[in-house]
N, C-alpha and C. Protein backbone atom coordinates (compact mmCIF):
# COMPACT_ATOMS: atom_id res chain seq x y z
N UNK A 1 5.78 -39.43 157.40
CA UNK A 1 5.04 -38.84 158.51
C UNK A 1 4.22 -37.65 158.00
N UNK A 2 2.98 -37.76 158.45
CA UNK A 2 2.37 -36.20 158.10
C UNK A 2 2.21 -35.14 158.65
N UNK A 3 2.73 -33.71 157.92
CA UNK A 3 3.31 -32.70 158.16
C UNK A 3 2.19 -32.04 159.87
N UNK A 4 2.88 -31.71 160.72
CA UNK A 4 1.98 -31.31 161.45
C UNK A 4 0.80 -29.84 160.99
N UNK A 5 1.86 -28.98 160.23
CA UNK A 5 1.61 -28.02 159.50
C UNK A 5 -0.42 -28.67 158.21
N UNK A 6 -0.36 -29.20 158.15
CA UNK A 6 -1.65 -29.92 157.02
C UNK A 6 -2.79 -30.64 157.58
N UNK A 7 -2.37 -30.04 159.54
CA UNK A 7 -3.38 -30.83 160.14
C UNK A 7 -3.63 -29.30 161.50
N UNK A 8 -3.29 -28.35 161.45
CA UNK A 8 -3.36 -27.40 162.13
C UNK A 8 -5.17 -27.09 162.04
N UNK A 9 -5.90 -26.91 160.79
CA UNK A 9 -6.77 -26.30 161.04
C UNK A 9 -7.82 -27.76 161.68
N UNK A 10 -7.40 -28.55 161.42
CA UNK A 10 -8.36 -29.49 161.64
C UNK A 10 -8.08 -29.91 163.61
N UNK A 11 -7.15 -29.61 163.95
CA UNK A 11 -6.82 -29.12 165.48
C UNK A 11 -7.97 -27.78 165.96
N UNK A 12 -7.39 -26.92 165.39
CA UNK A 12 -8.95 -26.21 165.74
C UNK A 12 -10.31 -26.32 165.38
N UNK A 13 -10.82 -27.19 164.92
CA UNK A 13 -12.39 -27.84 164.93
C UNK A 13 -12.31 -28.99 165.91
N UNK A 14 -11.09 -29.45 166.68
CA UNK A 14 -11.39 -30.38 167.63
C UNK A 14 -11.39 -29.98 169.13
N UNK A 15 -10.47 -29.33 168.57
CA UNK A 15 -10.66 -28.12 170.23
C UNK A 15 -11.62 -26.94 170.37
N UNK A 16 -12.55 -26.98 169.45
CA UNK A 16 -13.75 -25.80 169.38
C UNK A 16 -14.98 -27.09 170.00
N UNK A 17 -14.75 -28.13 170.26
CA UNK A 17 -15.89 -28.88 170.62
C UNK A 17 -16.85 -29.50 170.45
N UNK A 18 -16.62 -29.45 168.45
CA UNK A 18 -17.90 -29.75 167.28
C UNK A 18 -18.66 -31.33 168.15
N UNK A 19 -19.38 -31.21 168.34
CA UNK A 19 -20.21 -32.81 168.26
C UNK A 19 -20.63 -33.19 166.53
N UNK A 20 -20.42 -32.28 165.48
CA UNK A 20 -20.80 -32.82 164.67
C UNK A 20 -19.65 -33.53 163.91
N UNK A 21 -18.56 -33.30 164.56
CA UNK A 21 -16.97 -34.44 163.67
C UNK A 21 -17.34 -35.46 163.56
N UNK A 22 -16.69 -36.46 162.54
CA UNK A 22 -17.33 -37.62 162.71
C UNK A 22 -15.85 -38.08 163.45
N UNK A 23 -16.28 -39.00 164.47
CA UNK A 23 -15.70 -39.48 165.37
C UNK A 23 -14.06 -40.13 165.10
N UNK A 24 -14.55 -41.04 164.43
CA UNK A 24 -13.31 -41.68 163.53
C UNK A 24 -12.27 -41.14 163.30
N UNK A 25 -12.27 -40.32 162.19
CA UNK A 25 -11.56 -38.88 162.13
C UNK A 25 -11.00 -37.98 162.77
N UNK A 26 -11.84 -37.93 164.01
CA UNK A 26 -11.10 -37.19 165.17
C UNK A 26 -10.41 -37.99 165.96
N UNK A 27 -10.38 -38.98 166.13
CA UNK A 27 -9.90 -39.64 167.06
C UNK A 27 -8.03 -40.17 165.80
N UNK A 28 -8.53 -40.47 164.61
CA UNK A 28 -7.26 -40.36 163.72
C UNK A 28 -6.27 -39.22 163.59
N UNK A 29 -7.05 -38.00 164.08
CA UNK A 29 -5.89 -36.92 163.89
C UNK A 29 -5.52 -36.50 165.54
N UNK A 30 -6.51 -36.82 166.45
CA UNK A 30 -5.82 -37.08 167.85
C UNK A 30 -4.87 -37.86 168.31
N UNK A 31 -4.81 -38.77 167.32
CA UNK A 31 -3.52 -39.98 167.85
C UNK A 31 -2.07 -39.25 166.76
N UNK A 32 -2.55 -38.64 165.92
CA UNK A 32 -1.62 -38.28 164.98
C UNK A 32 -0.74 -37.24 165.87
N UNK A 33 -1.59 -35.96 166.71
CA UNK A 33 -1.26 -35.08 167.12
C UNK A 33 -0.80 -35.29 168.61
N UNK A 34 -1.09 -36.83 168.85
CA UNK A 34 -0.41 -37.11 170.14
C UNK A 34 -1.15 -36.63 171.25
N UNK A 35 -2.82 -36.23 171.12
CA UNK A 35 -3.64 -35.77 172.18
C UNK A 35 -4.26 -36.70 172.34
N UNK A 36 -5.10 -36.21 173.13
CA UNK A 36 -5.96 -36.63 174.39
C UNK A 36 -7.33 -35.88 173.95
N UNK A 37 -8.10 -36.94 173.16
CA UNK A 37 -9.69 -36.59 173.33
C UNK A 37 -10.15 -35.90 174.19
N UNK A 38 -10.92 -34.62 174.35
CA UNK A 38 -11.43 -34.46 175.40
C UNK A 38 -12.91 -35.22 175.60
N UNK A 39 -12.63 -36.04 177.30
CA UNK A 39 -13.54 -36.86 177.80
C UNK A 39 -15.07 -36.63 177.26
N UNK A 40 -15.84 -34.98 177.76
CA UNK A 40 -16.92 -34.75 177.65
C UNK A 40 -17.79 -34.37 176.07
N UNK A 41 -16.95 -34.86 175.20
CA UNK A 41 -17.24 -34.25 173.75
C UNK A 41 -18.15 -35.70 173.26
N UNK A 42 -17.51 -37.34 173.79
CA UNK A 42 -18.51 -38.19 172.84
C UNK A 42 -18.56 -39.48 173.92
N UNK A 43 -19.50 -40.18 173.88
CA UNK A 43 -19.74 -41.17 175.02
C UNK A 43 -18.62 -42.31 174.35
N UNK A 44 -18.49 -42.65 176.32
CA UNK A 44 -16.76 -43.60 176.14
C UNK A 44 -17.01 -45.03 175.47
N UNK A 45 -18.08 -45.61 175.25
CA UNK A 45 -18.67 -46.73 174.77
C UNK A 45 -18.62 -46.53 172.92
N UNK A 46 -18.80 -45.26 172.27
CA UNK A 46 -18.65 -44.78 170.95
C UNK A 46 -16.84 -44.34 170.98
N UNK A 47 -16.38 -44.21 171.68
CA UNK A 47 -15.03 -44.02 171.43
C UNK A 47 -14.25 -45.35 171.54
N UNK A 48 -14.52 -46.38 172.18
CA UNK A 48 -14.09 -47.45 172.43
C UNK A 48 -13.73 -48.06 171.27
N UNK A 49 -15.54 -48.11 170.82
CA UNK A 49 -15.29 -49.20 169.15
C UNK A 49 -14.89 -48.09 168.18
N UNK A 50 -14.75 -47.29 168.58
CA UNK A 50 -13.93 -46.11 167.45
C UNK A 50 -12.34 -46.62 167.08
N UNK A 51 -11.80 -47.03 168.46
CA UNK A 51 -10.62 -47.30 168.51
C UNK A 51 -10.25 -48.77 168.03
N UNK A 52 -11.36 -49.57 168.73
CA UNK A 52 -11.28 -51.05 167.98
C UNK A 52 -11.44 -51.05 166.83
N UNK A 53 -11.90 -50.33 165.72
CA UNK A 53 -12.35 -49.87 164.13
C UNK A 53 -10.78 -49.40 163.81
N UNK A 54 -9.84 -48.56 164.33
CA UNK A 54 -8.55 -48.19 163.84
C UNK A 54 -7.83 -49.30 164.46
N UNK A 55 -8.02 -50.02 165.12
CA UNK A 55 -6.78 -51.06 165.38
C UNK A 55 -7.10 -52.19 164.57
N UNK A 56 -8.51 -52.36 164.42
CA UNK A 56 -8.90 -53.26 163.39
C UNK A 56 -8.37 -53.67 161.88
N UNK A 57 -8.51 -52.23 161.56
CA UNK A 57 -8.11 -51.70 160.22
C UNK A 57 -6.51 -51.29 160.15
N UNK A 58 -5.35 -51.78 160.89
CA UNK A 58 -4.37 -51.08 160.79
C UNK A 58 -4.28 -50.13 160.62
N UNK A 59 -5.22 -48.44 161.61
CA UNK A 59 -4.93 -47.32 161.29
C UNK A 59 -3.92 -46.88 162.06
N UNK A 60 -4.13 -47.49 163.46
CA UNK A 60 -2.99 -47.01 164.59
C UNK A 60 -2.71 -48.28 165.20
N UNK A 61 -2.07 -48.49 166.21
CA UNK A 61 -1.00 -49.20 166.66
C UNK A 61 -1.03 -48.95 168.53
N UNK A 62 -1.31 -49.55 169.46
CA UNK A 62 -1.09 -49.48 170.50
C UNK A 62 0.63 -49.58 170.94
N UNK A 63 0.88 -48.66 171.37
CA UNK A 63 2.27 -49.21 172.29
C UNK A 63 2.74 -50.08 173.12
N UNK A 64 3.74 -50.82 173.54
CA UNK A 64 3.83 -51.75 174.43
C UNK A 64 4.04 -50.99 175.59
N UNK A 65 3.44 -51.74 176.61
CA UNK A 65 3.79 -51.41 178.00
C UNK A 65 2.84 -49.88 178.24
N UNK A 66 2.25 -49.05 177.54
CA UNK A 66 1.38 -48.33 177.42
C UNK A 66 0.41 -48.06 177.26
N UNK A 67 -0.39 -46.55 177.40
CA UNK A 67 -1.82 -47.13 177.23
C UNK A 67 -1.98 -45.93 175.83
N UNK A 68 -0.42 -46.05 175.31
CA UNK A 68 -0.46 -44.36 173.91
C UNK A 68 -0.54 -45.66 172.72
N UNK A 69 -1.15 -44.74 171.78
CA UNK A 69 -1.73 -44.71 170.94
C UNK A 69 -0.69 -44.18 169.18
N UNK A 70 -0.20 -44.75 168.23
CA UNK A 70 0.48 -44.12 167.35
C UNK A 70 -0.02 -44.41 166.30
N UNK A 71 0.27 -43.82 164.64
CA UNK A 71 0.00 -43.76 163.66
C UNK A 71 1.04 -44.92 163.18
N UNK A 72 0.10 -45.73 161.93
CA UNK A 72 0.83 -47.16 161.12
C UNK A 72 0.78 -46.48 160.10
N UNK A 73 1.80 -46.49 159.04
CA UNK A 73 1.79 -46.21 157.87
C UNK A 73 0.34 -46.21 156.90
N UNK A 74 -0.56 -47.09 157.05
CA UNK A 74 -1.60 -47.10 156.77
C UNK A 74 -2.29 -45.80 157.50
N UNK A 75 -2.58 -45.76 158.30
CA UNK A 75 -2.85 -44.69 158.92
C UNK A 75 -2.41 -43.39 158.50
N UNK A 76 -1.54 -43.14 158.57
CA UNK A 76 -0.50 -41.70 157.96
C UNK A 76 -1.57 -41.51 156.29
N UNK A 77 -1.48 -42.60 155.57
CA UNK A 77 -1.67 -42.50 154.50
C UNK A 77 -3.58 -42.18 154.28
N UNK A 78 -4.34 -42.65 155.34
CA UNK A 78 -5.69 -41.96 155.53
C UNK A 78 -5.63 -41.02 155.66
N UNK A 79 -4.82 -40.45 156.40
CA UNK A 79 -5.04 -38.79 157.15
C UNK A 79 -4.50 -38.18 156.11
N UNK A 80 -3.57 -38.67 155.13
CA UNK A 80 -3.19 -37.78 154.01
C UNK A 80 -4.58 -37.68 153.30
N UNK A 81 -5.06 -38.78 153.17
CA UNK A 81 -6.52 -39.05 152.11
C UNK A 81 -7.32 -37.72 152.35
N UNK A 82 -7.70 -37.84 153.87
CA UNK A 82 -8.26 -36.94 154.92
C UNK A 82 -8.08 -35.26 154.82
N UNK A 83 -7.27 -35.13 154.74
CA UNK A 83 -5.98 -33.48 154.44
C UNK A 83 -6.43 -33.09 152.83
N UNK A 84 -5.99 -34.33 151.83
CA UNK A 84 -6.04 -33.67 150.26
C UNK A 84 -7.50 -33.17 150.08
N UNK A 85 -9.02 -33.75 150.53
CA UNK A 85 -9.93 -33.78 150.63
C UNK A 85 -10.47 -32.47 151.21
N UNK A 86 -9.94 -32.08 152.40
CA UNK A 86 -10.43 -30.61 152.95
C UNK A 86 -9.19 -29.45 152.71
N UNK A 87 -7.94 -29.70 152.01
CA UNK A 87 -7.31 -28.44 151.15
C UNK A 87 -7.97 -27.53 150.57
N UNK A 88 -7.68 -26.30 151.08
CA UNK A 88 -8.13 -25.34 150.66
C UNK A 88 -6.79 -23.73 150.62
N UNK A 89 -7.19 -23.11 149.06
CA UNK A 89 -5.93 -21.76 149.19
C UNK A 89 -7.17 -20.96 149.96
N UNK A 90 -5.78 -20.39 150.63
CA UNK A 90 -6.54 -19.46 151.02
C UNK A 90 -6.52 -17.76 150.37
N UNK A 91 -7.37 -17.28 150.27
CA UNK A 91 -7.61 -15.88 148.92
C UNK A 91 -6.72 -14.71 149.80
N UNK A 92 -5.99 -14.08 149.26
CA UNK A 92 -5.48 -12.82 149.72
C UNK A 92 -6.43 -11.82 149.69
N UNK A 93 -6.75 -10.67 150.60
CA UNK A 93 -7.54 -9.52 150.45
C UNK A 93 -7.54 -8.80 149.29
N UNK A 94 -6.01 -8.88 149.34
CA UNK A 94 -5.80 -7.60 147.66
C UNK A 94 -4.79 -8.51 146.40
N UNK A 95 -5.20 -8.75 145.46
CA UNK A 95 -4.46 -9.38 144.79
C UNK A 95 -3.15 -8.92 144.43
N UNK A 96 -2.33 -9.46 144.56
CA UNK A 96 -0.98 -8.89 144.01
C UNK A 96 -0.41 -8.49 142.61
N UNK A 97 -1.42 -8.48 141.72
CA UNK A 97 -1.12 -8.75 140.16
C UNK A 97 -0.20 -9.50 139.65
N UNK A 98 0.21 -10.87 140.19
CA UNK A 98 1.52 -11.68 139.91
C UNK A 98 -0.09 -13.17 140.06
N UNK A 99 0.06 -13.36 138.40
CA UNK A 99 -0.60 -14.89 138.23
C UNK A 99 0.67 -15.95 138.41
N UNK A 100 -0.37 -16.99 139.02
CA UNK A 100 0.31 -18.24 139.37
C UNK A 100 0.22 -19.61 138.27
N UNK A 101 1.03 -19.63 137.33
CA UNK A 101 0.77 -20.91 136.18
C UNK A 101 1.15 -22.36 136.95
N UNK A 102 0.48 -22.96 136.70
CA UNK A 102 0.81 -24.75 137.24
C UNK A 102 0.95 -25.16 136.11
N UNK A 103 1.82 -25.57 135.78
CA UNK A 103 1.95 -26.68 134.22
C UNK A 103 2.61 -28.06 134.72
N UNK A 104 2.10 -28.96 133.48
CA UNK A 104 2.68 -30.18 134.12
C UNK A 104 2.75 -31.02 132.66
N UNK A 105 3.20 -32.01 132.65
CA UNK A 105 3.58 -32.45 131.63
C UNK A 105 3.72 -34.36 131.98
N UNK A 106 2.85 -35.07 132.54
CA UNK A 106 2.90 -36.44 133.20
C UNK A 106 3.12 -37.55 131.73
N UNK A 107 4.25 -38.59 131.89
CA UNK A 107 3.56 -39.72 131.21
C UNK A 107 2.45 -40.39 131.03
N UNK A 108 2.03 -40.73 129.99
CA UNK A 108 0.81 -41.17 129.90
C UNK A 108 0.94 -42.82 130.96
N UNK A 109 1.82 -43.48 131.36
CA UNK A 109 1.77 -44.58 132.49
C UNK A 109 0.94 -43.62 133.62
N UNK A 110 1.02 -42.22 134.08
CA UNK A 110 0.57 -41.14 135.19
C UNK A 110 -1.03 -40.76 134.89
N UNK A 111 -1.71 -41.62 133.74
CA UNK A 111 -3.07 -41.22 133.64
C UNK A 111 -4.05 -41.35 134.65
N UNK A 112 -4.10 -41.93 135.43
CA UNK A 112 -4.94 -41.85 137.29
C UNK A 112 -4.66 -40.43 137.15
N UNK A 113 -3.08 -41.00 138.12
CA UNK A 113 -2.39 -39.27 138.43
C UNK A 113 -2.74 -38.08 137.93
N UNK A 114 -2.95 -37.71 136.76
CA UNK A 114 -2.91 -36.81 135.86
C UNK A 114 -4.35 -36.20 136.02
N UNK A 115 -5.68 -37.68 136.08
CA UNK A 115 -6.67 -37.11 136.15
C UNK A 115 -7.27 -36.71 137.35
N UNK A 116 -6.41 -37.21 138.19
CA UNK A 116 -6.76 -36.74 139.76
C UNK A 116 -5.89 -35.74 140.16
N UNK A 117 -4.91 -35.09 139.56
CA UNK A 117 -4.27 -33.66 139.95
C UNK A 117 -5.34 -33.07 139.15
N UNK A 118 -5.77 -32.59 138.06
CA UNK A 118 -6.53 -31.87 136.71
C UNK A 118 -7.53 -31.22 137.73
N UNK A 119 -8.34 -32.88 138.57
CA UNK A 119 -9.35 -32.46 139.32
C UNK A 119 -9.13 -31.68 140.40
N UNK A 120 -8.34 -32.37 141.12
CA UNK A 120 -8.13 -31.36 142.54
C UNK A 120 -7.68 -30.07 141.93
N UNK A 121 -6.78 -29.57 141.24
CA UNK A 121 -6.66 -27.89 140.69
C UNK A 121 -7.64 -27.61 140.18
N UNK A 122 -9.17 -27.77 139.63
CA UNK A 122 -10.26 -27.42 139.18
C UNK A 122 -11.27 -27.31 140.78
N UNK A 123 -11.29 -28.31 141.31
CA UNK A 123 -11.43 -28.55 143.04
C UNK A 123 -11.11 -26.96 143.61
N UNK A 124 -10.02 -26.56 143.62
CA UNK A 124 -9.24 -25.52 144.25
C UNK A 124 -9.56 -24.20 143.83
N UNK A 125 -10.22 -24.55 142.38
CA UNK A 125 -10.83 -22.96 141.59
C UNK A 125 -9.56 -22.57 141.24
N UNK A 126 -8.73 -22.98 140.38
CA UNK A 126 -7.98 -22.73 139.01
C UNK A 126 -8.75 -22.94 137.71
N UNK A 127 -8.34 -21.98 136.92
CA UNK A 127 -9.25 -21.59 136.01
C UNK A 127 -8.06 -22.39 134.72
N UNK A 128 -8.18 -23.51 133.72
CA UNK A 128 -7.25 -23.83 133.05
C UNK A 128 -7.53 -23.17 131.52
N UNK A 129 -6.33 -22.50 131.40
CA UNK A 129 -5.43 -22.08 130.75
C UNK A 129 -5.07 -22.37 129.74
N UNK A 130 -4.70 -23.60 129.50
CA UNK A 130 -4.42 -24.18 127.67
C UNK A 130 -4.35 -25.83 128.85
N UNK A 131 -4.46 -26.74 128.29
CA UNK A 131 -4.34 -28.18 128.43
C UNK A 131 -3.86 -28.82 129.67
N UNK A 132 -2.79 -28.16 129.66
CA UNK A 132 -1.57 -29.11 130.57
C UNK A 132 -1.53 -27.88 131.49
N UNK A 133 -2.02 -26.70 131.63
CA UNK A 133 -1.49 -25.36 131.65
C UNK A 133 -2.94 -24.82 132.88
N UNK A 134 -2.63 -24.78 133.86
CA UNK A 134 -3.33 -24.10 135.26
C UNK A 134 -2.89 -22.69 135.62
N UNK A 135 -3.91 -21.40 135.55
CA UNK A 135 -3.59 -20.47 136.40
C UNK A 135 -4.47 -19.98 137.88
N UNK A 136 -4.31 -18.92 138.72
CA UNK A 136 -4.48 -18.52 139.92
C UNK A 136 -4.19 -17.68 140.31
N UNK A 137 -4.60 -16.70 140.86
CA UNK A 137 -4.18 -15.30 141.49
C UNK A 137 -3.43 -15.30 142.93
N UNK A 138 -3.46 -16.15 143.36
CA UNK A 138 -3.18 -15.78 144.74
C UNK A 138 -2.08 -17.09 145.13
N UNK A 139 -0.90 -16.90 145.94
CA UNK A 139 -0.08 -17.81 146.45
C UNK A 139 -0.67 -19.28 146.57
N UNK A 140 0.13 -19.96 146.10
CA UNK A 140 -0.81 -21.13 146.37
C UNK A 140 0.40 -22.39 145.95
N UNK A 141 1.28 -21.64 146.22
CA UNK A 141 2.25 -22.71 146.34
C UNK A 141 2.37 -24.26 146.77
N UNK A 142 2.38 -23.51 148.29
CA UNK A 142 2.52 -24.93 149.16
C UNK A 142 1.24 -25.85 149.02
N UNK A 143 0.04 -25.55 148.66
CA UNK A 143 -0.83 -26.50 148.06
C UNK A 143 -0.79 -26.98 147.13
N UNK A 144 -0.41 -26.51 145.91
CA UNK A 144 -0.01 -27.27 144.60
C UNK A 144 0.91 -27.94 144.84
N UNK A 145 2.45 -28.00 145.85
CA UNK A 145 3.13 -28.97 146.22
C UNK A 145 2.75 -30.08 146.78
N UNK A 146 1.73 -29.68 147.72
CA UNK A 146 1.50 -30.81 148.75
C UNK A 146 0.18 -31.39 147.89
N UNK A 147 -0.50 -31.51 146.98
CA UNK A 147 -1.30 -32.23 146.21
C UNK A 147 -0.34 -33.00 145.24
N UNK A 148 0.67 -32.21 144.41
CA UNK A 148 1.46 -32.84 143.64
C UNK A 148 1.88 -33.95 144.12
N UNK A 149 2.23 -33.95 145.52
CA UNK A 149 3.49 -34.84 145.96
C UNK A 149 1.89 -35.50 147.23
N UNK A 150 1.14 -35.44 147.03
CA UNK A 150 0.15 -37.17 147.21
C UNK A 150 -0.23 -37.76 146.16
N UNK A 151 -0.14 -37.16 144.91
CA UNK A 151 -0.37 -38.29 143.68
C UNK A 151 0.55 -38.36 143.11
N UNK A 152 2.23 -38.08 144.39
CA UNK A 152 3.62 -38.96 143.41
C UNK A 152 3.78 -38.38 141.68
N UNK A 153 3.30 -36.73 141.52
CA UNK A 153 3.74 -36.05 140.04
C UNK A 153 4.87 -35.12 140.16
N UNK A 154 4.85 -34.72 141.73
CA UNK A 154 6.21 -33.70 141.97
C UNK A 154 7.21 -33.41 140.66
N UNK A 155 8.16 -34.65 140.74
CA UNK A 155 8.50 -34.09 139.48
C UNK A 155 8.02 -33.47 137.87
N UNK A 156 6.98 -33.77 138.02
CA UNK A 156 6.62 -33.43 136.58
C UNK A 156 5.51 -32.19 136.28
N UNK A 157 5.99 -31.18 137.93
CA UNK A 157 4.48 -30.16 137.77
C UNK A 157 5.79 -28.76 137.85
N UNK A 158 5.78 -27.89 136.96
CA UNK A 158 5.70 -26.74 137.71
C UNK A 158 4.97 -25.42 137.76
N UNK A 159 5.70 -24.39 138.99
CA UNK A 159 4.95 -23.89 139.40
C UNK A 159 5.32 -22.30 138.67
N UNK A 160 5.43 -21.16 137.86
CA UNK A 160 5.97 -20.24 137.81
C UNK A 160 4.54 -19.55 138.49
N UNK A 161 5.28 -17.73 138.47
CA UNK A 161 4.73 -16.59 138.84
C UNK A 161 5.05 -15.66 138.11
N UNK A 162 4.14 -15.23 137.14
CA UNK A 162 3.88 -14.55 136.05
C UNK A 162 3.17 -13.17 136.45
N UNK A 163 4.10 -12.25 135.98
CA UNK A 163 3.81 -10.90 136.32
C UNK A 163 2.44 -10.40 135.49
N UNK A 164 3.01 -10.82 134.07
CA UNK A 164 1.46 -9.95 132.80
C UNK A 164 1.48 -11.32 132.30
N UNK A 165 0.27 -10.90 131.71
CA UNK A 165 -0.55 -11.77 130.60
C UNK A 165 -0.80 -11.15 129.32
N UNK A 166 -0.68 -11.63 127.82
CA UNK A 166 -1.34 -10.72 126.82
C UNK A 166 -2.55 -10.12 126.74
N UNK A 167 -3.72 -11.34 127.23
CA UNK A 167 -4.78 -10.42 127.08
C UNK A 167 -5.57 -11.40 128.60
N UNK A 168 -5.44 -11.15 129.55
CA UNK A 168 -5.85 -11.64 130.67
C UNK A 168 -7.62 -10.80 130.94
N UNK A 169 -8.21 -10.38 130.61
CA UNK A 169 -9.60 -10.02 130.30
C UNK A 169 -10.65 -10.92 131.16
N UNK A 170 -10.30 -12.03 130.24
CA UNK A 170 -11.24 -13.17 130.36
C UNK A 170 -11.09 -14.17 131.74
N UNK A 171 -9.54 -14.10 132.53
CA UNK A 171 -9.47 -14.53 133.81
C UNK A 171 -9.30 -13.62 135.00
N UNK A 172 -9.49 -12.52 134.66
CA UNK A 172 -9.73 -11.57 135.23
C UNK A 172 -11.11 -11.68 135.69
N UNK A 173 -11.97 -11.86 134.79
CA UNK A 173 -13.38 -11.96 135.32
C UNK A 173 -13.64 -13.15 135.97
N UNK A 174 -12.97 -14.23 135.33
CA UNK A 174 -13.35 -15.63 135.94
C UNK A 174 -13.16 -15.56 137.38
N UNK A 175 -12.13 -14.59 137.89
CA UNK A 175 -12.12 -14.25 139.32
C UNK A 175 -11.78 -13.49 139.94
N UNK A 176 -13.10 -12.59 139.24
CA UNK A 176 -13.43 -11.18 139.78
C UNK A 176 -12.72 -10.32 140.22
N UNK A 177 -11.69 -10.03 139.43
CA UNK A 177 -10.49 -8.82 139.47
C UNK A 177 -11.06 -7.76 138.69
């Protein structure tokens, strides 16, 4: 199931009223969140085949005897697609002087994996470090978890919090400390 927590901000761009969401999408994290489109945001004829497009596609699932709407495993697994795609850390005002190392160490069978975590922590503005070896200034925990654990590396990433560096100079500037 996906975390309600990884779909919060995308709740507030649907309840701010955007006409520019793309439809699809909203209507995937409305069934996720168990709401109710609001009526006046997109014409009921574009929401219709919106819905015939996710039942089409095994994204959601009608209920019996109802007129609700739920998430199919397929589904869950878009909106994850959906989530890794608009992740973002968010920057602390004042840095704490405690760097954040990501290291990881994947079998080479994990080469997808490997090159699609590398990216998303370069994605995120981690500045790498030696090879296998990611740093970061600012908390960023629960995102390096929750990326780890959609490309199935969990076990093989971790995360320390490193007080000093020998000669930190050079990532200092990379982000502007």
């Amino acid at each position: 199931m996906v975390e309600r927590k990884h779909i919060v901000k995308f709740k507030r761009f649907i309840d701010s009223g955007s006409k520019g969401l793309d439809l699809t999408k909203t209507l995937l994290f409305s069934v996720a969140l168990g709401e109710k489109l609001s009526p006046d945001l997109y014409n009921k004829r574009k929401v219709t085949q919106a819905f015939s497009g996710l039942r089409r596609y095994k994204f959601i699932k009608k209920n019996k005897n109802r007129d609700i709407y739920s998430l199919t495993t397929k589904g869950e697994n878009r909106l994850r697609h959906i989530v890794i795609d608009d992740i973002e850390i968010k920057k602390a005002r004042n840095w704490d002087g405690k760097w954040r190392l990501v290291m990881y160490d994947l079998p080479i069978r994990f080469k997808k994996a490997r090159n699609a975590f590398r990216w998303k922590l370069k994605d995120l503005g981690f500045f790498q470090f030696q090879k296998s070896v990611w740093i970061y200034p600012y908390p960023c925990e629960g995102e390096v978890v929750f990326v780890a654990d959609f490309f199935g590396v969990r076990k093989y990433v971790e995360i320390l919090g490193v007080n000093e560096l020998s000669d930190d100079r050079k990532i200092r500037y990379h982000f502007g400390l």
